[in-house]
N, C-alpha and C. Protein backbone atom coordinates (compact mmCIF):
# COMPACT_ATOMS: atom_id res chain seq x y z
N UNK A 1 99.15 119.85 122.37
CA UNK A 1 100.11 119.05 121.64
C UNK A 1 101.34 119.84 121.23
N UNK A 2 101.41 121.33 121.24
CA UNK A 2 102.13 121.80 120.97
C UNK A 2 103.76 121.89 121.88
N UNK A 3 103.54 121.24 123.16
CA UNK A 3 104.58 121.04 123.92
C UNK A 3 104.98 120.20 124.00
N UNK A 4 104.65 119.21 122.85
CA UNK A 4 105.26 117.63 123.01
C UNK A 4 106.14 117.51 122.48
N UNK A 5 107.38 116.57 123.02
CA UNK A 5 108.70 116.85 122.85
C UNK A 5 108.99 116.04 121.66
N UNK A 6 109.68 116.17 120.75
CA UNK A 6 110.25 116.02 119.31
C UNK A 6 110.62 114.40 119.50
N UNK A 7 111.23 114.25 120.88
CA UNK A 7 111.43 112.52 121.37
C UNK A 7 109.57 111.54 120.63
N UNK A 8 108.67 112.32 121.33
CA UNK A 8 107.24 111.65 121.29
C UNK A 8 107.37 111.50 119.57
N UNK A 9 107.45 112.37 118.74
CA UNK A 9 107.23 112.80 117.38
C UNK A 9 107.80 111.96 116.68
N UNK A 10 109.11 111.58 116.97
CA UNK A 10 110.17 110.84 116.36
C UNK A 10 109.44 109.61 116.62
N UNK A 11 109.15 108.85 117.60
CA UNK A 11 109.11 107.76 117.77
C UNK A 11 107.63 107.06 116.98
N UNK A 12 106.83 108.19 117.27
CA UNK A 12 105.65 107.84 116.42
C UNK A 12 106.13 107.75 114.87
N UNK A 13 107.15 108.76 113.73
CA UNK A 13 107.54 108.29 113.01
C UNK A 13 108.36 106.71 112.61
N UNK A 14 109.04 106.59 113.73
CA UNK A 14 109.95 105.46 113.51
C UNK A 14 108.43 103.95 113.67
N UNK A 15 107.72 104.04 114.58
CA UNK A 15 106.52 102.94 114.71
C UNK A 15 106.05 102.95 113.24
N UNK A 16 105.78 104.07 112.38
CA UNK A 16 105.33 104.37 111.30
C UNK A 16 105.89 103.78 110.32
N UNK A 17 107.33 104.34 110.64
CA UNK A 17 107.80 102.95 109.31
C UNK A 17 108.29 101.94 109.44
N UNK A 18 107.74 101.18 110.56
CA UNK A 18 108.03 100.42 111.47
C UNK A 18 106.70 99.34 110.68
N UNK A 19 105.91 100.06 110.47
CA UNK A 19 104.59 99.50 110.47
C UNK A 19 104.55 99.25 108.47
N UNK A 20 105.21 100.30 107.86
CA UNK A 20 105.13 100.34 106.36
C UNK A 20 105.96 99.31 106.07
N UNK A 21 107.17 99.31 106.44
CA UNK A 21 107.90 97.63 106.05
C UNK A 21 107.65 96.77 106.80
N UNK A 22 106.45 96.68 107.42
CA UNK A 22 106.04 95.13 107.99
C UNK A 22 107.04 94.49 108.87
N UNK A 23 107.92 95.30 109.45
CA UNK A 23 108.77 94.86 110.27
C UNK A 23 108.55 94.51 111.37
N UNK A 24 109.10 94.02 112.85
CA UNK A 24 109.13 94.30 114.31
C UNK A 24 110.16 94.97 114.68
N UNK A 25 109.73 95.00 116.30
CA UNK A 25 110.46 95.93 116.97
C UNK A 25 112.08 94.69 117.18
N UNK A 26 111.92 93.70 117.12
CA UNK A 26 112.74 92.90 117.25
C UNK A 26 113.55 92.60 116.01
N UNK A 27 112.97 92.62 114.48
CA UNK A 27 113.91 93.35 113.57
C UNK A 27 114.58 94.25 113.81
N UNK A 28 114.18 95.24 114.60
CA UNK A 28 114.87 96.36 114.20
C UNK A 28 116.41 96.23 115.23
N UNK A 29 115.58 95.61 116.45
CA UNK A 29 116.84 95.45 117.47
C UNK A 29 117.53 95.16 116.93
N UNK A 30 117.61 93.83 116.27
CA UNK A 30 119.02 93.22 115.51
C UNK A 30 119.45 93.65 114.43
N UNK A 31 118.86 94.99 113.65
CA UNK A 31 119.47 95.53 112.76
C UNK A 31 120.34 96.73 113.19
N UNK A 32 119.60 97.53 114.44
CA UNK A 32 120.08 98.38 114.77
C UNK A 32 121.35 98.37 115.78
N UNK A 33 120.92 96.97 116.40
CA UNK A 33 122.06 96.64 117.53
C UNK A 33 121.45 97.49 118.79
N UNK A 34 120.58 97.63 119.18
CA UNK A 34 119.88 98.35 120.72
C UNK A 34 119.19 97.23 120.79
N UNK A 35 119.49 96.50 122.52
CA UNK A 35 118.84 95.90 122.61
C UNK A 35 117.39 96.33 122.55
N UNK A 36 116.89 95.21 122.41
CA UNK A 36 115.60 94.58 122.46
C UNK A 36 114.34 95.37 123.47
N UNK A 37 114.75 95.14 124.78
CA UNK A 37 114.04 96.14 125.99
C UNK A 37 114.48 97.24 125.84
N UNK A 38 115.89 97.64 125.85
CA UNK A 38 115.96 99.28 125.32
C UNK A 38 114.72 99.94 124.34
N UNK A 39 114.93 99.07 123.07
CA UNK A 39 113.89 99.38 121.98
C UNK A 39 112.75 99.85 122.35
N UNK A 40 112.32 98.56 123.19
CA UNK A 40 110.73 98.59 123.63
C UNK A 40 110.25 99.71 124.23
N UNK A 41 111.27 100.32 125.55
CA UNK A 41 111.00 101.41 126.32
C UNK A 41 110.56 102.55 125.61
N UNK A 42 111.99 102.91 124.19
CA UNK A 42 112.10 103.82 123.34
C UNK A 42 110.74 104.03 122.61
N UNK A 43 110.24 102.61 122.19
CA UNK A 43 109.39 102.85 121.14
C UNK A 43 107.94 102.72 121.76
N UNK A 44 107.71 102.37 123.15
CA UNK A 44 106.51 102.31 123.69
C UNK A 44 105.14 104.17 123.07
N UNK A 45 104.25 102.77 123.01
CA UNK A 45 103.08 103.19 122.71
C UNK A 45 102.49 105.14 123.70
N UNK A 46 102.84 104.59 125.11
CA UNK A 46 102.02 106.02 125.77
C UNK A 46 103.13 106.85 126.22
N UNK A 47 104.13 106.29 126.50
CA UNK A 47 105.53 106.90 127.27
C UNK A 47 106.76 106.35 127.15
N UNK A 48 107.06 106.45 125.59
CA UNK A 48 108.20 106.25 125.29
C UNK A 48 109.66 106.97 126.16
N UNK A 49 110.55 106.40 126.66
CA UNK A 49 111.79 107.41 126.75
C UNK A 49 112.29 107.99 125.38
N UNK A 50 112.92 108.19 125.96
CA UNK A 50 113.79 109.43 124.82
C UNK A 50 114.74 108.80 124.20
N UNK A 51 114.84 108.99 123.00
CA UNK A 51 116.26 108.20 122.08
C UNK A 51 117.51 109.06 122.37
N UNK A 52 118.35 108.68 122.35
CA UNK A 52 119.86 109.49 121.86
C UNK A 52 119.68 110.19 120.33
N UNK A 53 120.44 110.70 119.94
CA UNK A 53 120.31 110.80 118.55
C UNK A 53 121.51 109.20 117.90
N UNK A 54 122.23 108.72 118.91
CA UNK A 54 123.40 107.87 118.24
C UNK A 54 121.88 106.45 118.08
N UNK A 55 121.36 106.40 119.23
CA UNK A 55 120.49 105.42 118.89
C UNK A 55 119.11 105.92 117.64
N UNK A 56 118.87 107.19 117.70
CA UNK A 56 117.81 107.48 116.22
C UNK A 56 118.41 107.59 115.23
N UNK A 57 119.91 107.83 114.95
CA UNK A 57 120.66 107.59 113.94
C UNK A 57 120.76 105.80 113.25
N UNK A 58 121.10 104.94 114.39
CA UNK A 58 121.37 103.65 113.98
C UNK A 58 119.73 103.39 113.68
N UNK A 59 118.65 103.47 113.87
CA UNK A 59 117.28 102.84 114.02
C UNK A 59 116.87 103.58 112.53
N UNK A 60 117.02 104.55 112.18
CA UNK A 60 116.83 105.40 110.58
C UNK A 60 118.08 104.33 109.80
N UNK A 61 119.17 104.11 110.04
CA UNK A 61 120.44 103.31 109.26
C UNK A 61 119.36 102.18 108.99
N UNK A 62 119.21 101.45 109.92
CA UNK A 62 118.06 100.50 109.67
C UNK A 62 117.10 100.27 108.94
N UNK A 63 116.38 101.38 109.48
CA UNK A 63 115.04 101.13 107.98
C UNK A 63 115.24 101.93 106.96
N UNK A 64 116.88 102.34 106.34
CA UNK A 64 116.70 102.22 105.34
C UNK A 64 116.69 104.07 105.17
N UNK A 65 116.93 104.95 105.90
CA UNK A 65 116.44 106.58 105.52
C UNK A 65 117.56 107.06 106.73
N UNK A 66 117.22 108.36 106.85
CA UNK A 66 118.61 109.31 107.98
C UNK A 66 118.09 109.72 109.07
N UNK A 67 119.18 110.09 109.67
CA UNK A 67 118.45 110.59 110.86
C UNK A 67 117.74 112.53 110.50
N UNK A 68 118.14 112.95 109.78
CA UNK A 68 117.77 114.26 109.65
C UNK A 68 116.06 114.05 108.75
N UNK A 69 115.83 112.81 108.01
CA UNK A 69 114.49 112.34 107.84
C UNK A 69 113.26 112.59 108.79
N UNK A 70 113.75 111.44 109.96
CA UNK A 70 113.22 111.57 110.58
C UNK A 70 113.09 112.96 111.56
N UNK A 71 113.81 113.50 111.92
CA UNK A 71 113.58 114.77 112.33
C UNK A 71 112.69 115.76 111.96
N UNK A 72 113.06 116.00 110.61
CA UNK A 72 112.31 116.69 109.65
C UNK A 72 110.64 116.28 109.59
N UNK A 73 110.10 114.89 109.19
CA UNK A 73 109.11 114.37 109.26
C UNK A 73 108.34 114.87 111.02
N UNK A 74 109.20 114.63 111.94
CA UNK A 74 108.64 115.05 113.17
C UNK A 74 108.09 116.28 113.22
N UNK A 75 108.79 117.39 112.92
CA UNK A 75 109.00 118.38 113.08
C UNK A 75 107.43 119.12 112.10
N UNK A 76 107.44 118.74 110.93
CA UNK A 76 106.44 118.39 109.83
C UNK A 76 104.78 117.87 110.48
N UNK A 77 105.39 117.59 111.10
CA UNK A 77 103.82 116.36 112.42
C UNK A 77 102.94 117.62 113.03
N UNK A 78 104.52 117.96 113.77
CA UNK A 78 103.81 118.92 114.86
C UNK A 78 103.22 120.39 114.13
N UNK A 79 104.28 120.94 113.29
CA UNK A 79 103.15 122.44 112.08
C UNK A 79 102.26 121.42 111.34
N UNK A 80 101.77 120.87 111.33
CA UNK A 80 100.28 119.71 110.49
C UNK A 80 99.48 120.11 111.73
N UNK A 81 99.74 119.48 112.93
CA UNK A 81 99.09 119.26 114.25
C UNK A 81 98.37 120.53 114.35
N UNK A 82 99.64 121.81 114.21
CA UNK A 82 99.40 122.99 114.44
C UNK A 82 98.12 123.80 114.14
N UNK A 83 98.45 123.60 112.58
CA UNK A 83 97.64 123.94 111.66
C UNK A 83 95.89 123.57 111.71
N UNK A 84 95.87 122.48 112.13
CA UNK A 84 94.74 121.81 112.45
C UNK A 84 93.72 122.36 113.37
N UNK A 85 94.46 122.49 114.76
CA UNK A 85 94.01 123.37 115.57
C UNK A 85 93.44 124.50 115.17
N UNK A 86 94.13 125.32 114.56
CA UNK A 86 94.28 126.61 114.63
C UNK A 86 93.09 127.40 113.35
């Protein structure tokens, strides 16, 4: 797990608070303004693509927190992950 890219990390955060305000992925489209299938790709479950940061910036504007949040929280995932292992 230690080579998993910060894209995977992020997105599992954003599903996360995705999931705490009871939202959808289709809220978010129309808050964030990315479409809809963009979203989906982004936010898929086994193999998400990769966000921009302009699109993880607008999707954090959204629910409400920053983009350096979410980063941080990612980043936070993976030394937890670490730690665990080890």
């Amino acid at each position: 797990m230690a080579t998993e890219r910060i894209s995977e990390r992020a997105t599992r955060i954003v599903r996360g608070l995705l999931g705490k305000k009871g939202t959808t992925q289709e809220w978010l489209s129309n808050e964030s303004g990315i479409p809809m299938r963009t979203l989906a790709r982004r936010l898929h479950n086994t193999n998400p693509s990769p966000m921009t940061l302009d699109e993880l910036a607008a999707v954090a504007e959204a629910l409400g927190t920053d983009l350096v949040s979410i980063l941080v929280a990612a980043r936070e995932e993976s030394a937890s992950r670490v730690e665990q292992v080890a």
